[in-house]
N, C-alpha and C. Protein backbone atom coordinates (compact mmCIF):
# COMPACT_ATOMS: atom_id res chain seq x y z
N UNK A 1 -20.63 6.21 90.10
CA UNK A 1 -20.32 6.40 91.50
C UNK A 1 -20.74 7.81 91.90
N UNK A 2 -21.60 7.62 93.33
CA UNK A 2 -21.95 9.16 93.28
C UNK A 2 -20.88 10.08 94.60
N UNK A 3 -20.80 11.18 94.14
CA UNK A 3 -19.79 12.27 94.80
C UNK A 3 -20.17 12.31 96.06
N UNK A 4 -19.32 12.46 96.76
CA UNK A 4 -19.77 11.91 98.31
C UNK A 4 -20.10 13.53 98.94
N UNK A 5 -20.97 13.61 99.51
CA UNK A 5 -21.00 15.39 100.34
C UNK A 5 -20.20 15.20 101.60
N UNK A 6 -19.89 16.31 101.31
CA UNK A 6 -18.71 16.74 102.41
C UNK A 6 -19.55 17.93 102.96
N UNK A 7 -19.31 17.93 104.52
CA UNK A 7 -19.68 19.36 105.39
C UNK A 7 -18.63 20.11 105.75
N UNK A 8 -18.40 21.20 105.50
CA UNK A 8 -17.69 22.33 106.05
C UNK A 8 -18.18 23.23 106.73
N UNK A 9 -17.71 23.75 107.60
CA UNK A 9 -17.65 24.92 108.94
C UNK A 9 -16.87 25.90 108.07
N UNK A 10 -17.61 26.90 107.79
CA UNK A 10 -16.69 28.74 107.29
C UNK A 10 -17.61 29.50 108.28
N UNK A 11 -16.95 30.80 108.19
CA UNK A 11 -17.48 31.94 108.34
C UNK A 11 -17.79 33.14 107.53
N UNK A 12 -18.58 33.57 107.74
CA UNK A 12 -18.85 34.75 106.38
C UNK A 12 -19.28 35.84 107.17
N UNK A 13 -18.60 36.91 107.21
CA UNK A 13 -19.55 37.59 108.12
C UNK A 13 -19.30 37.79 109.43
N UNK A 14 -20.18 37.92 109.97
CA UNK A 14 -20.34 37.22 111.89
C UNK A 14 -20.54 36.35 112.07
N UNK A 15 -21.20 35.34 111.05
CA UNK A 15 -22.06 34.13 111.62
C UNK A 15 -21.34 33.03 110.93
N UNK A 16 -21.36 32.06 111.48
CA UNK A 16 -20.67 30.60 111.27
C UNK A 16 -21.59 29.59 110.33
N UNK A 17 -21.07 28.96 109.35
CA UNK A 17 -22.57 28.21 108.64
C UNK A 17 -21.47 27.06 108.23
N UNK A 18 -22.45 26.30 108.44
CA UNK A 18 -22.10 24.60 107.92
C UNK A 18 -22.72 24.60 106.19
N UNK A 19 -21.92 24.24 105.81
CA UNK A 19 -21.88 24.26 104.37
C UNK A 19 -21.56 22.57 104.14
N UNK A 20 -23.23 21.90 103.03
CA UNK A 20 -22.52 20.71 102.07
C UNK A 20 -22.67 20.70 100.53
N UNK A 21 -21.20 19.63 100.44
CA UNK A 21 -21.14 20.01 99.22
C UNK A 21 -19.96 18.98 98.54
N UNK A 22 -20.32 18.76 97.23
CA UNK A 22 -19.32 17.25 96.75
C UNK A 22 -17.98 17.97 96.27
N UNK A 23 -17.84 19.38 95.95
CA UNK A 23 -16.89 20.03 95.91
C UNK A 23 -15.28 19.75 96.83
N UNK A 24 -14.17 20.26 96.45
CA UNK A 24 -13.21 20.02 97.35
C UNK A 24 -13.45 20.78 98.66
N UNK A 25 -13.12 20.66 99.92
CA UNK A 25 -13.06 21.62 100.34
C UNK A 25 -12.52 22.85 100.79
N UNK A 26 -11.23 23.18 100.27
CA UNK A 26 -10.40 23.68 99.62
C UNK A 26 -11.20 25.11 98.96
N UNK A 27 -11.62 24.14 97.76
CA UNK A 27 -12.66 25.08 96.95
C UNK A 27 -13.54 25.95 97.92
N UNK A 28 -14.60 25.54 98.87
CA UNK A 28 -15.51 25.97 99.24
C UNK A 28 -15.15 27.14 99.90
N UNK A 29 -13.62 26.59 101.30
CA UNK A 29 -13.32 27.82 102.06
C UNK A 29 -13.05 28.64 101.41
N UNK A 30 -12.33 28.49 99.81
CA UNK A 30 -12.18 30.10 99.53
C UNK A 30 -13.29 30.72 98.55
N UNK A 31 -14.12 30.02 98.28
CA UNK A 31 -15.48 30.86 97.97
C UNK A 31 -16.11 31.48 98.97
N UNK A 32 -15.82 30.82 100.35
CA UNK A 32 -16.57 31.47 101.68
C UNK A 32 -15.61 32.26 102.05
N UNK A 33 -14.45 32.46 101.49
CA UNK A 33 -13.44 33.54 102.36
C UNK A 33 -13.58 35.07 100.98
N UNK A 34 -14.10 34.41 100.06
CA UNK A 34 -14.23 35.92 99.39
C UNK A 34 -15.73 36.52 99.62
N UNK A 35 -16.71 35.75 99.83
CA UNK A 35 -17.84 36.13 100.75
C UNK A 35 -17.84 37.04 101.88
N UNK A 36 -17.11 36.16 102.69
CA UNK A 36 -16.63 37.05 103.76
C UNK A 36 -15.82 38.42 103.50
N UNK A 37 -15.10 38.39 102.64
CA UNK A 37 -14.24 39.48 102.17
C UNK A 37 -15.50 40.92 101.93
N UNK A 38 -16.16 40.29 100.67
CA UNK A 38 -17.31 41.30 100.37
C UNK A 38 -17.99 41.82 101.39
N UNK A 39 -18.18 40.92 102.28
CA UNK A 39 -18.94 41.65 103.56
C UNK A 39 -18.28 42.58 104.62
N UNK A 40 -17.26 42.06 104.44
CA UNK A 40 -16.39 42.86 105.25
C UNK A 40 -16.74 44.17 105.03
N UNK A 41 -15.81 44.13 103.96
CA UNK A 41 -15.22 45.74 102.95
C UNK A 41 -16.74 46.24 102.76
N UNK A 42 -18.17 45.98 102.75
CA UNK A 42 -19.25 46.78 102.87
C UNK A 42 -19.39 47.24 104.31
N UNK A 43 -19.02 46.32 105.30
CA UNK A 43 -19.52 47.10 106.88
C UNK A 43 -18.45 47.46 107.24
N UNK A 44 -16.81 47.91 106.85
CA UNK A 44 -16.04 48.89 106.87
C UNK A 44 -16.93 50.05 106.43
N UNK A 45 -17.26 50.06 105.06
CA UNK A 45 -17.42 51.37 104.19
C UNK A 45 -18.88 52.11 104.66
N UNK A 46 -20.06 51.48 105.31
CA UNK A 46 -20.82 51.28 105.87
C UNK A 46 -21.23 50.85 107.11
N UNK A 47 -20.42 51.52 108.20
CA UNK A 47 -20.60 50.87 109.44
C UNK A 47 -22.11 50.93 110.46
N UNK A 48 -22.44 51.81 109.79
CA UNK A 48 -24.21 51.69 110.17
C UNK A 48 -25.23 50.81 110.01
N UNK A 49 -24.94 50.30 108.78
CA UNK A 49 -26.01 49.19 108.23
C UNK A 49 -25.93 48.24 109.24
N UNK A 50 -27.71 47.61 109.17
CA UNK A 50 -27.84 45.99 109.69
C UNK A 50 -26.84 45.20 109.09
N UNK A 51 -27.12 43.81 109.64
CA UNK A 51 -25.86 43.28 108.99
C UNK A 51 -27.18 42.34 107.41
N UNK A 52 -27.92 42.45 107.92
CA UNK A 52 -28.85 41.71 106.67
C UNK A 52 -28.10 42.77 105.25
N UNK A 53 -28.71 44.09 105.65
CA UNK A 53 -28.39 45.10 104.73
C UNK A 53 -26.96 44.99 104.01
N UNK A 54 -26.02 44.72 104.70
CA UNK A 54 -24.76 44.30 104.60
C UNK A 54 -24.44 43.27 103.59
N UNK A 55 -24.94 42.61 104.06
CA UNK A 55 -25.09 41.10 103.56
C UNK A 55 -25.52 40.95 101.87
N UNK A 56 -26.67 41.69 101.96
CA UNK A 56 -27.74 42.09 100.92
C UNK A 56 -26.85 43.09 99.83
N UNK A 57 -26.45 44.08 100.30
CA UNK A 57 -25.52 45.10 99.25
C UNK A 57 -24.47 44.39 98.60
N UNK A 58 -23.24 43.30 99.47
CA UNK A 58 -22.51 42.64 99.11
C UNK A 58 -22.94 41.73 97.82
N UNK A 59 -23.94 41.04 98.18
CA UNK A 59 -24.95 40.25 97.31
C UNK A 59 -24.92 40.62 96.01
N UNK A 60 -24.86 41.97 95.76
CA UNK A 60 -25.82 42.88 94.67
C UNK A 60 -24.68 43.36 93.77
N UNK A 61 -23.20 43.44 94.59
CA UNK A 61 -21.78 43.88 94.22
C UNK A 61 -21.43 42.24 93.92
N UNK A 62 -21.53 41.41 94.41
CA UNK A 62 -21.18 40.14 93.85
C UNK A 62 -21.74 39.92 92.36
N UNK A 63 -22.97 40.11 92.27
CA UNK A 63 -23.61 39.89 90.89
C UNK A 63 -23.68 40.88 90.09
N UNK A 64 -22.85 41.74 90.59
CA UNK A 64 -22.72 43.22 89.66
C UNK A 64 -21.00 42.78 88.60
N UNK A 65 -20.50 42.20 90.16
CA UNK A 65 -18.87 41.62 89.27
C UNK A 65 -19.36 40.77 88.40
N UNK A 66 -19.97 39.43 88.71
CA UNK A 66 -20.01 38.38 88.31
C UNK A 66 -20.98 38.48 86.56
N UNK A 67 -21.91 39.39 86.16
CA UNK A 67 -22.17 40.10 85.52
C UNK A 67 -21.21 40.35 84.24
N UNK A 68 -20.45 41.69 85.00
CA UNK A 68 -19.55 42.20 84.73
C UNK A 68 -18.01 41.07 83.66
N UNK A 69 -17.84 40.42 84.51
CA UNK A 69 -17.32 39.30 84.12
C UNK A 69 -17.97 38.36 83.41
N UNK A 70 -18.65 38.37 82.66
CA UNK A 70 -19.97 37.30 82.04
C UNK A 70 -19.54 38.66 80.83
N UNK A 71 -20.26 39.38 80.65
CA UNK A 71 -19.87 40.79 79.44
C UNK A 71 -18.59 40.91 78.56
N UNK A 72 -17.34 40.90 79.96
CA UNK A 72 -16.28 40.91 79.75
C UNK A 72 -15.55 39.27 78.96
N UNK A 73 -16.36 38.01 79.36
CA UNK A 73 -16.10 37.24 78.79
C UNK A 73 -16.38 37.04 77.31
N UNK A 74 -17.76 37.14 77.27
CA UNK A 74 -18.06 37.65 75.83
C UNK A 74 -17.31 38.20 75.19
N UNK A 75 -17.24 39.68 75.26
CA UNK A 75 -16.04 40.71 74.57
C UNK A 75 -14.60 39.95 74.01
N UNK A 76 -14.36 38.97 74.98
CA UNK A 76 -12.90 38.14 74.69
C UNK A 76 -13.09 36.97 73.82
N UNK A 77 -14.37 36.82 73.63
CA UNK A 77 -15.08 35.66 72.89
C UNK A 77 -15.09 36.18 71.80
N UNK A 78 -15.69 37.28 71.91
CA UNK A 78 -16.39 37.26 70.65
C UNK A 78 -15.02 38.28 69.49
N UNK A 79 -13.74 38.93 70.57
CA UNK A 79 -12.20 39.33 69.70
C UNK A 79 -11.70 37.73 69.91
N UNK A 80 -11.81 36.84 70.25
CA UNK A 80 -11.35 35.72 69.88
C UNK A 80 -11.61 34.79 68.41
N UNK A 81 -13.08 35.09 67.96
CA UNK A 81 -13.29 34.84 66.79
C UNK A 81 -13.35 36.12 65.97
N UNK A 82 -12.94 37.21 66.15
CA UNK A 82 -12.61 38.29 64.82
C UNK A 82 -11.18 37.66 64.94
N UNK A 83 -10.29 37.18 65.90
CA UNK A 83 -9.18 37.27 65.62
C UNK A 83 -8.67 36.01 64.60
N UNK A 84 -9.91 34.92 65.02
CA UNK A 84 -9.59 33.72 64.32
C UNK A 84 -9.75 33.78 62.91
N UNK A 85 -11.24 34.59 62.87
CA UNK A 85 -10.98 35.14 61.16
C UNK A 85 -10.37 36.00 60.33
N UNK A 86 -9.93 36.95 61.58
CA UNK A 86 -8.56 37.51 60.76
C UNK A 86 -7.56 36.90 60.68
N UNK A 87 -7.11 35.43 61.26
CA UNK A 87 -6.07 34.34 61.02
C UNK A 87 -6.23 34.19 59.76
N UNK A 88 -7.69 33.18 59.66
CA UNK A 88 -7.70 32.57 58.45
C UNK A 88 -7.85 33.60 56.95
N UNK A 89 -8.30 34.77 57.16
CA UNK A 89 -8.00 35.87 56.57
C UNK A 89 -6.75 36.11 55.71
N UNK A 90 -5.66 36.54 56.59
CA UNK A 90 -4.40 36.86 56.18
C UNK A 90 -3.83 35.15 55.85
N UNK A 91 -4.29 34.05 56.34
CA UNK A 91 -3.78 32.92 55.69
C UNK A 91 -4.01 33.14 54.48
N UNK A 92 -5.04 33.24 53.74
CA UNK A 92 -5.32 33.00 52.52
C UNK A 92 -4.90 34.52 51.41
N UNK A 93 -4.55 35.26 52.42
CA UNK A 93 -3.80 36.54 51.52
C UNK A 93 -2.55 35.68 51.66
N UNK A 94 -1.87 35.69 52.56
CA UNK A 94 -0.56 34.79 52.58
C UNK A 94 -0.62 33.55 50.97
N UNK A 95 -1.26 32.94 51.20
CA UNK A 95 -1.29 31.69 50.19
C UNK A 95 -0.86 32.61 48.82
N UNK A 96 -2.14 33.51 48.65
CA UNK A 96 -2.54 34.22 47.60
C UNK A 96 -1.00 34.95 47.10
N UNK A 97 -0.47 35.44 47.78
CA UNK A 97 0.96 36.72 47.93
C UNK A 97 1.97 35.59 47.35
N UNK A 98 2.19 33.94 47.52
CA UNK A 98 2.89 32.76 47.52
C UNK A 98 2.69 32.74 46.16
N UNK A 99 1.24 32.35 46.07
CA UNK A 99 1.20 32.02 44.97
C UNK A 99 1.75 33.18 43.25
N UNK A 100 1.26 34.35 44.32
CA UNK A 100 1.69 35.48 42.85
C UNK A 100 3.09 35.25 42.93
N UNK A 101 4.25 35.47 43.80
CA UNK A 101 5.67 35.52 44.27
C UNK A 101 6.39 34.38 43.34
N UNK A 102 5.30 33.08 43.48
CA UNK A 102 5.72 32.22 42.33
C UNK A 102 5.81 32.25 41.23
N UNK A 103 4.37 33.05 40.54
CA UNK A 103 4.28 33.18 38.94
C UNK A 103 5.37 34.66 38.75
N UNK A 104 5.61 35.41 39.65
CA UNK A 104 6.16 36.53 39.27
C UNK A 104 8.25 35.75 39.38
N UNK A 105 8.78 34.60 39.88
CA UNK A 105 9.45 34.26 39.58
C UNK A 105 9.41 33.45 38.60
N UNK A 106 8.67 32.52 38.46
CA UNK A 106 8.62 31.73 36.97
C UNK A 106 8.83 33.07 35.75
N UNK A 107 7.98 34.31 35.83
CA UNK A 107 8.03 34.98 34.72
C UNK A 107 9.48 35.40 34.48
N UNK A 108 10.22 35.88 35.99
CA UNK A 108 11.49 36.11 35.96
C UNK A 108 12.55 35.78 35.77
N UNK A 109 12.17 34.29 36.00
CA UNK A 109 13.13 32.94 35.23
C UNK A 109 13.47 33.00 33.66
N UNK A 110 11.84 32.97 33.29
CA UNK A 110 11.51 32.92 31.65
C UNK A 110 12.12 34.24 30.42
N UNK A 111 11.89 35.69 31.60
CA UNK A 111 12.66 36.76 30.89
C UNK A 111 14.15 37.10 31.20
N UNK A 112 14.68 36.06 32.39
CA UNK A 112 15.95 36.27 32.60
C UNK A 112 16.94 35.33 31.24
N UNK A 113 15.87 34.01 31.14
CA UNK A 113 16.25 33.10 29.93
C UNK A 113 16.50 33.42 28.88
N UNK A 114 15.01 34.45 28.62
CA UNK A 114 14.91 35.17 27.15
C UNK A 114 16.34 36.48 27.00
N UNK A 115 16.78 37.36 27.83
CA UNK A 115 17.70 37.74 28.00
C UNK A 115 19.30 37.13 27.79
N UNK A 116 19.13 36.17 28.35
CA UNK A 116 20.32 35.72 27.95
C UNK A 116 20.33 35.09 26.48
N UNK A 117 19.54 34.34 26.16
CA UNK A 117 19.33 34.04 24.46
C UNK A 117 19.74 35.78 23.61
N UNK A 118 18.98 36.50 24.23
CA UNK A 118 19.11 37.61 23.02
C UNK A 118 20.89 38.27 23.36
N UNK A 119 20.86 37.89 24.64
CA UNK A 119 23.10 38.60 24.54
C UNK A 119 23.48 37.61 23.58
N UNK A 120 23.24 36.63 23.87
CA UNK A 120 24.23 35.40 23.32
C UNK A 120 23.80 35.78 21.63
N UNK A 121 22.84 36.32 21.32
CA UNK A 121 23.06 36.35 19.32
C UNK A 121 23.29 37.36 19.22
N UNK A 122 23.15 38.69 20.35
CA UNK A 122 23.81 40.05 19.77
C UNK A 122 25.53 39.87 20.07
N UNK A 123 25.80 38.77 20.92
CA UNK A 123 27.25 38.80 20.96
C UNK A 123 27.88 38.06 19.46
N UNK A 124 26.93 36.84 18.85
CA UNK A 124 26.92 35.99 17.87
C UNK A 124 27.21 37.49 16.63
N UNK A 125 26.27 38.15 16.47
CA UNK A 125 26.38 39.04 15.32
C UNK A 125 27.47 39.60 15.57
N UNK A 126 27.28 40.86 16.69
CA UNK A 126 28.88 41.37 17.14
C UNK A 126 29.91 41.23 16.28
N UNK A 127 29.99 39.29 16.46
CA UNK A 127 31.67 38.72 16.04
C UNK A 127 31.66 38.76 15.28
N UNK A 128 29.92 38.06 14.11
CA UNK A 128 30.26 38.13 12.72
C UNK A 128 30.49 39.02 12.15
N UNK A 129 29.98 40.80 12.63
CA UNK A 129 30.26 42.06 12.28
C UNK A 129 31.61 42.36 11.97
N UNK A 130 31.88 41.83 13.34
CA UNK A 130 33.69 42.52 13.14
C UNK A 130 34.22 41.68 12.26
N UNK A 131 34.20 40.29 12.33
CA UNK A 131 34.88 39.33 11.67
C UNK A 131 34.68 40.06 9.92
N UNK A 132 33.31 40.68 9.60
CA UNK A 132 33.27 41.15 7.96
C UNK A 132 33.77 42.07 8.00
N UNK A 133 34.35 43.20 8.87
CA UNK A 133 35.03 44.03 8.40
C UNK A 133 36.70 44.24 8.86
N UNK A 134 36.87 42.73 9.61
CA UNK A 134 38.42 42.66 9.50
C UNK A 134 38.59 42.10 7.98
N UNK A 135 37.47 41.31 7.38
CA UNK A 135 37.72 40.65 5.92
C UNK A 135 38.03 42.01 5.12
N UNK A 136 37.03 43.03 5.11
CA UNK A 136 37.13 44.10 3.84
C UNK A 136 38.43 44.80 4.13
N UNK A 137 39.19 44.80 2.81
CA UNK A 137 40.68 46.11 2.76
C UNK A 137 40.29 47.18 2.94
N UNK A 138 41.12 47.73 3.67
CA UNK A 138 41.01 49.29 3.66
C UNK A 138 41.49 49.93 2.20
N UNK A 139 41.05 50.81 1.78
CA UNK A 139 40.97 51.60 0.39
C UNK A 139 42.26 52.34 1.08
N UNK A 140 43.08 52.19 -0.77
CA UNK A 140 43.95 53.06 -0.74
C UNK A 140 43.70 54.36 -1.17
N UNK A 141 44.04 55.41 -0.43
CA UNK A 141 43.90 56.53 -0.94
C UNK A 141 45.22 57.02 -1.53
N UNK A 142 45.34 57.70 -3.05
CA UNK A 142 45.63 58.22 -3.56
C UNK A 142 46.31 59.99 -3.55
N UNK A 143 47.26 59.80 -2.47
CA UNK A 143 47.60 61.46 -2.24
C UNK A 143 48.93 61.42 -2.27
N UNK A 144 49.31 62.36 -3.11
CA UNK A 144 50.88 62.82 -3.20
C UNK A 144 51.32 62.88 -2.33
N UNK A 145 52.75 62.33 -2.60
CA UNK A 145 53.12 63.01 -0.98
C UNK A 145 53.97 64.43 -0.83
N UNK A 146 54.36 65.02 -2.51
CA UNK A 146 54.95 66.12 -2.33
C UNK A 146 53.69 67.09 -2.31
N UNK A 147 52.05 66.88 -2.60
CA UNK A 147 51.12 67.88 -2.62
C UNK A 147 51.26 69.03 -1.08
N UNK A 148 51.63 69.50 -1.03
CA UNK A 148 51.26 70.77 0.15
C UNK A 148 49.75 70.57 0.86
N UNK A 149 49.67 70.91 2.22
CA UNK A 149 48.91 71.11 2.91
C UNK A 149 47.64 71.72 2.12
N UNK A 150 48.18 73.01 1.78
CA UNK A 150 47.25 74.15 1.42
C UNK A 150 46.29 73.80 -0.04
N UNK A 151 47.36 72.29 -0.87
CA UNK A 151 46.54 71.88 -2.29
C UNK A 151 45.14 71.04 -1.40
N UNK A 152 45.20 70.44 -0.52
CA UNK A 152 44.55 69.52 -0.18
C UNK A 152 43.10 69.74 0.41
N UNK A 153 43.36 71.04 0.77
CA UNK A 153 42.06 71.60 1.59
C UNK A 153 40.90 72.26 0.63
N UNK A 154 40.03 71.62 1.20
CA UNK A 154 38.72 72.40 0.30
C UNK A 154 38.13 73.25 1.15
N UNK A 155 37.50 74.01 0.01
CA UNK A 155 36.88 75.31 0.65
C UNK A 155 35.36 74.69 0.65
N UNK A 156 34.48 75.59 1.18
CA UNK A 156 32.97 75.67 0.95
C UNK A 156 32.66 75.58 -0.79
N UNK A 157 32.80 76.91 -0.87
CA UNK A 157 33.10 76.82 -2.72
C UNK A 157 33.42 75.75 -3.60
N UNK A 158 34.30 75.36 -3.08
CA UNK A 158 34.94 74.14 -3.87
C UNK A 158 33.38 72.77 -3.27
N UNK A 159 32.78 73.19 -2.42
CA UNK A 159 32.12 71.59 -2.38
C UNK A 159 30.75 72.00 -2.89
N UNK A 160 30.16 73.17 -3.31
CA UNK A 160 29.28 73.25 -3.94
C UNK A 160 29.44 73.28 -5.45
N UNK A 161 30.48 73.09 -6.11
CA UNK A 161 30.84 72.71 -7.13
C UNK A 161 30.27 71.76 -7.68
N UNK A 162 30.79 70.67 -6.68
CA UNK A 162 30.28 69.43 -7.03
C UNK A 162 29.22 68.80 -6.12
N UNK A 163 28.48 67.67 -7.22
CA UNK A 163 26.73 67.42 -6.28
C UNK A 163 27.21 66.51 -5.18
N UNK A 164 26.36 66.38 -4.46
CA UNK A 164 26.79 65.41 -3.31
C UNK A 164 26.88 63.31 -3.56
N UNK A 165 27.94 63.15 -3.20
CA UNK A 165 27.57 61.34 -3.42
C UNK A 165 26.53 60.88 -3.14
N UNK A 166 26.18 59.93 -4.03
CA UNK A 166 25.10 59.30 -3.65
C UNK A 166 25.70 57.70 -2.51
N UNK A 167 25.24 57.20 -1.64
CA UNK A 167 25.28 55.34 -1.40
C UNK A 167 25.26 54.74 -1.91
């Protein structure tokens, strides 16, 4: 089905123009009302010029924006794909960071395991330790009880006398 043309009446300017076009027309008046705008704001700023001249400078500031905006789209294009590959970027550091976070808990699992095995047989010996030396008697020692303080004490002298025990 083909788009039906529509005529519109704007103004741009001074002069009145019939405009067609399969567009809304909606659309059109306000493409012809920022036309008009541009022309304006040049024969404010410029009230000398013909109006061709007018017309013509506006022209030149239209495709200077429109330009401008074409550059500026790019620029957003083209940080739109650094940004996408810095997505997928830090995804795969992400994965990567997951994946170490995992092996560095598995390891932490495995030495928290091994830890507890080694309390549990130093607690195992521990008992049997003590348990062998609640078994052994204590040695009786052999001391008078009327000997005096003063028989009991050795001197330096007295321990180089004799050689030292052996184990």
């Amino acid at each position: 089905m083909r788009d039906e043309v529509k005529k519109i009446q704007v103004r741009i300017g001074s002069m009145v123009y019939q405009l067609s076009a399969t567009e809304d027309p909606n659309y059109i008046q306000e493409i012809a009302s920022i036309a008009d705008e541009l022309i304006t704001k040049i024969a404010r700023r410029y009230p000398h010029m013909n109006s061709t001249s007018t017309q013509v400078l506006a022209l030149v500031n239209a495709v200077d924006a429109m330009r401008q905006a074409r550059a500026d789209l790019q620029q957003a294009i083209m940080a739109k794909d650094n940004a996408v590959q810095n997505e997928i970027e830090l995804k795969a550091e992400l994965a990567r960071l997951r994946e170490q976070f995992w092996e560095l808990k598995k390891d932490l699992l495995y030495y928290k395991n091994l830890c507890d095995i080694h309390e549990q047989r130093l607690a195992e010996l521990t008992s049997a330790q003590e348990n062998k030396i609640r078994q052994v008697r204590p040695r009786k020692t052999m001391i008078a009880k009327d000997h005096s303080l003063a028989e009991r004490q050795t001197s330096i002298e007295d321990l180089k006398k004799y050689p030292p025990e052996k184990d």
